[in-house]
N, C-alpha and C. Protein backbone atom coordinates (compact mmCIF):
# COMPACT_ATOMS: atom_id res chain seq x y z
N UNK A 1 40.82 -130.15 -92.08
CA UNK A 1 40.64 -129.84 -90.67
C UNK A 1 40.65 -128.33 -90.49
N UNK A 2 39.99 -128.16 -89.55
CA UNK A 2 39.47 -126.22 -88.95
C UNK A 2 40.64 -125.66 -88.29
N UNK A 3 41.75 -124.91 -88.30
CA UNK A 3 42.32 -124.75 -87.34
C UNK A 3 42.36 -123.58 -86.80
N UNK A 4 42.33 -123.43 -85.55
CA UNK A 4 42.36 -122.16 -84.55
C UNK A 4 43.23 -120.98 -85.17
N UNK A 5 42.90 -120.41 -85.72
CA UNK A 5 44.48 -119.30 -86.57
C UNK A 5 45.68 -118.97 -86.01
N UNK A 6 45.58 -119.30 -84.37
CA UNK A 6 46.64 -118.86 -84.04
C UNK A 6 48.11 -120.18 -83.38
N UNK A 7 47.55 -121.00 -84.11
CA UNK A 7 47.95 -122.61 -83.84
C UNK A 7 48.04 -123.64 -84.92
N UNK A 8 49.31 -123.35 -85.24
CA UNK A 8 49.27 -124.37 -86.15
C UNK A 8 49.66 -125.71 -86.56
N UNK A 9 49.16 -126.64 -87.53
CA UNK A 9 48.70 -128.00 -87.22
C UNK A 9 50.01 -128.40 -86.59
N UNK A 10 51.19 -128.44 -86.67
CA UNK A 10 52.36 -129.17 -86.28
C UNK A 10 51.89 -128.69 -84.75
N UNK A 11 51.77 -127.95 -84.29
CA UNK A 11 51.88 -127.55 -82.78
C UNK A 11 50.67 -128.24 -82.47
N UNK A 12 49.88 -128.30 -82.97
CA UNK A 12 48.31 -128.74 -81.98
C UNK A 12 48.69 -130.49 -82.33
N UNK A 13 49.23 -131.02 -83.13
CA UNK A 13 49.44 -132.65 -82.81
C UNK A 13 50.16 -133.16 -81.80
N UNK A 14 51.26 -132.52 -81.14
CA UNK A 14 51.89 -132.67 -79.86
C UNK A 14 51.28 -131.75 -78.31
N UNK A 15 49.60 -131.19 -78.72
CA UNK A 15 48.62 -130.85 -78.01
C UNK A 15 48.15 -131.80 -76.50
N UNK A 16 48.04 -131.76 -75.57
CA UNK A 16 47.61 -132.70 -74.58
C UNK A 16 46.20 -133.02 -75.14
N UNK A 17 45.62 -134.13 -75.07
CA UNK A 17 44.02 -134.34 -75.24
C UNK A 17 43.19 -133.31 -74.80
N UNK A 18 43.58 -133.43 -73.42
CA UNK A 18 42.70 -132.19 -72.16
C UNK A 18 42.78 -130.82 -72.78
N UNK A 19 43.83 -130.54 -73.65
CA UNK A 19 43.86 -128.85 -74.26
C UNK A 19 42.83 -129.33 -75.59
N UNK A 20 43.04 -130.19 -76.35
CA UNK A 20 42.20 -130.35 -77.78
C UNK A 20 40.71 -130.43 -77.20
N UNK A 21 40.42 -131.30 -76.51
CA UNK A 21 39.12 -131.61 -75.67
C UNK A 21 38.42 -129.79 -75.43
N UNK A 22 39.11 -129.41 -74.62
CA UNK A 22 39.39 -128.18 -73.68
C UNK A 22 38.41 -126.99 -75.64
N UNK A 23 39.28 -126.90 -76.45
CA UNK A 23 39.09 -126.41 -77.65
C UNK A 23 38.17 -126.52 -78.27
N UNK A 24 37.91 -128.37 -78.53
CA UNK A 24 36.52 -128.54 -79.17
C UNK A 24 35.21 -128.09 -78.13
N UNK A 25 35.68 -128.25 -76.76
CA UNK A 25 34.18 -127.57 -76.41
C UNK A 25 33.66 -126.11 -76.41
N UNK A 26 34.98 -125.23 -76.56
CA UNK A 26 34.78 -123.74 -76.53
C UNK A 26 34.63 -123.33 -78.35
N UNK A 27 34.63 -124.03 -79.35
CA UNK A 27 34.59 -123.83 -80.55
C UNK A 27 34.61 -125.55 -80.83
N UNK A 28 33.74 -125.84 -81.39
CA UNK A 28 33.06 -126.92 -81.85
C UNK A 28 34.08 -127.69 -83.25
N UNK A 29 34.31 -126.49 -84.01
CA UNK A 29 35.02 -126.69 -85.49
C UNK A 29 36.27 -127.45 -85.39
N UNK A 30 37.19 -127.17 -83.66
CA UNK A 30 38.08 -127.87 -83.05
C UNK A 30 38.12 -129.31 -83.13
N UNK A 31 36.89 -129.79 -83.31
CA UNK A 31 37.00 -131.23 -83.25
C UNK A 31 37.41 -131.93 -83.95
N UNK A 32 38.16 -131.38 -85.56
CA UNK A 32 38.75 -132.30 -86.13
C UNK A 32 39.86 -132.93 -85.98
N UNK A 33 40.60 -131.59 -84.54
CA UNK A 33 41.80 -132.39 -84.42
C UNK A 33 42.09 -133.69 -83.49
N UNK A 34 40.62 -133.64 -82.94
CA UNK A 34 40.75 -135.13 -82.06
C UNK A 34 40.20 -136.09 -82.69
N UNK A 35 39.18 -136.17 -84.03
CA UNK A 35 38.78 -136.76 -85.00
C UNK A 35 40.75 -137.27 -85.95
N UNK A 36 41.06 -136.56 -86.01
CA UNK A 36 42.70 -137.07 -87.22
C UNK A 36 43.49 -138.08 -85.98
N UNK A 37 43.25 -137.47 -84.90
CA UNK A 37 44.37 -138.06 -83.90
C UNK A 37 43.40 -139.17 -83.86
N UNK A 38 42.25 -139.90 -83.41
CA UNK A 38 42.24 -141.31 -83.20
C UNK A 38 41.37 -141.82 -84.09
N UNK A 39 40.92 -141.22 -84.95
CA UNK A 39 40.24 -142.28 -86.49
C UNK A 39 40.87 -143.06 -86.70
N UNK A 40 42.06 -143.22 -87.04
CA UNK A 40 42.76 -144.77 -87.19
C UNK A 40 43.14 -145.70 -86.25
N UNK A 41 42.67 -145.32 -85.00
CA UNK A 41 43.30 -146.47 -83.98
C UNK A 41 41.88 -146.79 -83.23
N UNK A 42 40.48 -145.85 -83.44
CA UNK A 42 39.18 -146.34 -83.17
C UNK A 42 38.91 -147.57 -84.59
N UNK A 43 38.86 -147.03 -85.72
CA UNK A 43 38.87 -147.72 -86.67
C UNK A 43 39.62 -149.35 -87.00
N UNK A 44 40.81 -149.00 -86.69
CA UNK A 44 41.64 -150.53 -86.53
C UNK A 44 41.14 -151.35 -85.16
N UNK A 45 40.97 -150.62 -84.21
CA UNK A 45 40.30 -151.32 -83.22
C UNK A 45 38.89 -152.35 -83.51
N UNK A 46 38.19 -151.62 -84.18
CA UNK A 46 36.70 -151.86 -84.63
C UNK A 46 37.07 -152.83 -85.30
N UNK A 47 37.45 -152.78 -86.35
CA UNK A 47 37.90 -153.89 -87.93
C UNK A 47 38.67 -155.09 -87.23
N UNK A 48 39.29 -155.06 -86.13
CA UNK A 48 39.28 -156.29 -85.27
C UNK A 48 38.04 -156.96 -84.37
N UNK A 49 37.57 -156.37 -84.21
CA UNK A 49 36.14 -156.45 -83.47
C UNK A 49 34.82 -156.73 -84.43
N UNK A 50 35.08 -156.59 -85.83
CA UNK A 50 33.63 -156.78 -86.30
C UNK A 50 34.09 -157.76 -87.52
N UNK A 51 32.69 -158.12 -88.47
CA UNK A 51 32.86 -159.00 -89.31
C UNK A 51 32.86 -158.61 -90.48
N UNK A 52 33.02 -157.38 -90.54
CA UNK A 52 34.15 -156.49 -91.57
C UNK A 52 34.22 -154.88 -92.04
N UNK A 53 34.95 -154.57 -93.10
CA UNK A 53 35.35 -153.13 -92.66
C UNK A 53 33.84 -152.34 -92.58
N UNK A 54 32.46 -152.44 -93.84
CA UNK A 54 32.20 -151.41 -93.58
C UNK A 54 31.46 -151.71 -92.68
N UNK A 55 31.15 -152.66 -91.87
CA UNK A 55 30.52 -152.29 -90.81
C UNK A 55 31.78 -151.56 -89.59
N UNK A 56 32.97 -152.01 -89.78
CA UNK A 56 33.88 -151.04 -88.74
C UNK A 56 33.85 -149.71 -89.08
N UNK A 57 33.46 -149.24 -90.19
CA UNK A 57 33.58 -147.70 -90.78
C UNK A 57 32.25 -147.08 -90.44
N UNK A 58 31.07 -147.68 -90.18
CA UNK A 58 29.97 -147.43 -89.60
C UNK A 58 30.08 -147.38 -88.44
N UNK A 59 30.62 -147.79 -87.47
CA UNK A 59 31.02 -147.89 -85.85
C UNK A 59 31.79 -146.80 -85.63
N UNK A 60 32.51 -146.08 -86.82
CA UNK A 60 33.69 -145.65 -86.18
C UNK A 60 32.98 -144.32 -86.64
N UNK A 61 32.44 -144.18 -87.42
CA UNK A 61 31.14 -143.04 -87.46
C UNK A 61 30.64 -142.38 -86.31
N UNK A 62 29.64 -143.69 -85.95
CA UNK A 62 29.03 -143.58 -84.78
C UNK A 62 29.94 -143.04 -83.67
N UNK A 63 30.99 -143.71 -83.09
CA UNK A 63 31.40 -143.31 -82.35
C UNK A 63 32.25 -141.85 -82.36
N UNK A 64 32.84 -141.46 -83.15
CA UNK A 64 32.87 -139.82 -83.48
C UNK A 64 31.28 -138.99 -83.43
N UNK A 65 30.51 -139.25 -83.92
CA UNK A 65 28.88 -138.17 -83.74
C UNK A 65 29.07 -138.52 -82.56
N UNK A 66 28.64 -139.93 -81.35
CA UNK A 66 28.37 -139.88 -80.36
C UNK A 66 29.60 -138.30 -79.22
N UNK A 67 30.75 -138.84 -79.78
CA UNK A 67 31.99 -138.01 -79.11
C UNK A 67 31.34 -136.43 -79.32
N UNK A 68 31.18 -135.93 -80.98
CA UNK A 68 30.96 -134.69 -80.78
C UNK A 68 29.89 -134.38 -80.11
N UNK A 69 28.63 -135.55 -80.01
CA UNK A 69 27.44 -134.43 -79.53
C UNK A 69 27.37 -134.96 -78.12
N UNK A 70 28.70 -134.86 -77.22
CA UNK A 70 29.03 -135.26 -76.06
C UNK A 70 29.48 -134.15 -75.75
């Protein structure tokens, strides 16, 4: 993950969304930290929802590109 130099990872995980959000749109590279925070709970979501993982790992793809080029 990219981190802002003046922020470091322990501090930006107890980050509000609206500040990480706020980050990835003023510097793009930001986005991994909202990518670590819900890859596993978009992902477990999905893998309940589909008829198996890699199609949940393909969904959960998708839905991160869709997020960044939002």
């Amino acid at each position: 993950m990219i981190q802002a130099p003046d922020t470091p990872s322990d501090e930006r995980a107890s980050l509000p969304d609206e500040v990480l959000v706020a980050a990835a749109v003023a510097r793009p590279a930001e986005f991994g930290a909202l990518y670590e925070r819900y890859l596993a709970r978009v992902y477990r979501y999905l893998v309940t929802r589909t008829t198996s993982r890699e199609e949940a790992a393909d969904l959960t793809q998708g839905v991160f590109e869709r997020a960044f080029d939002g």
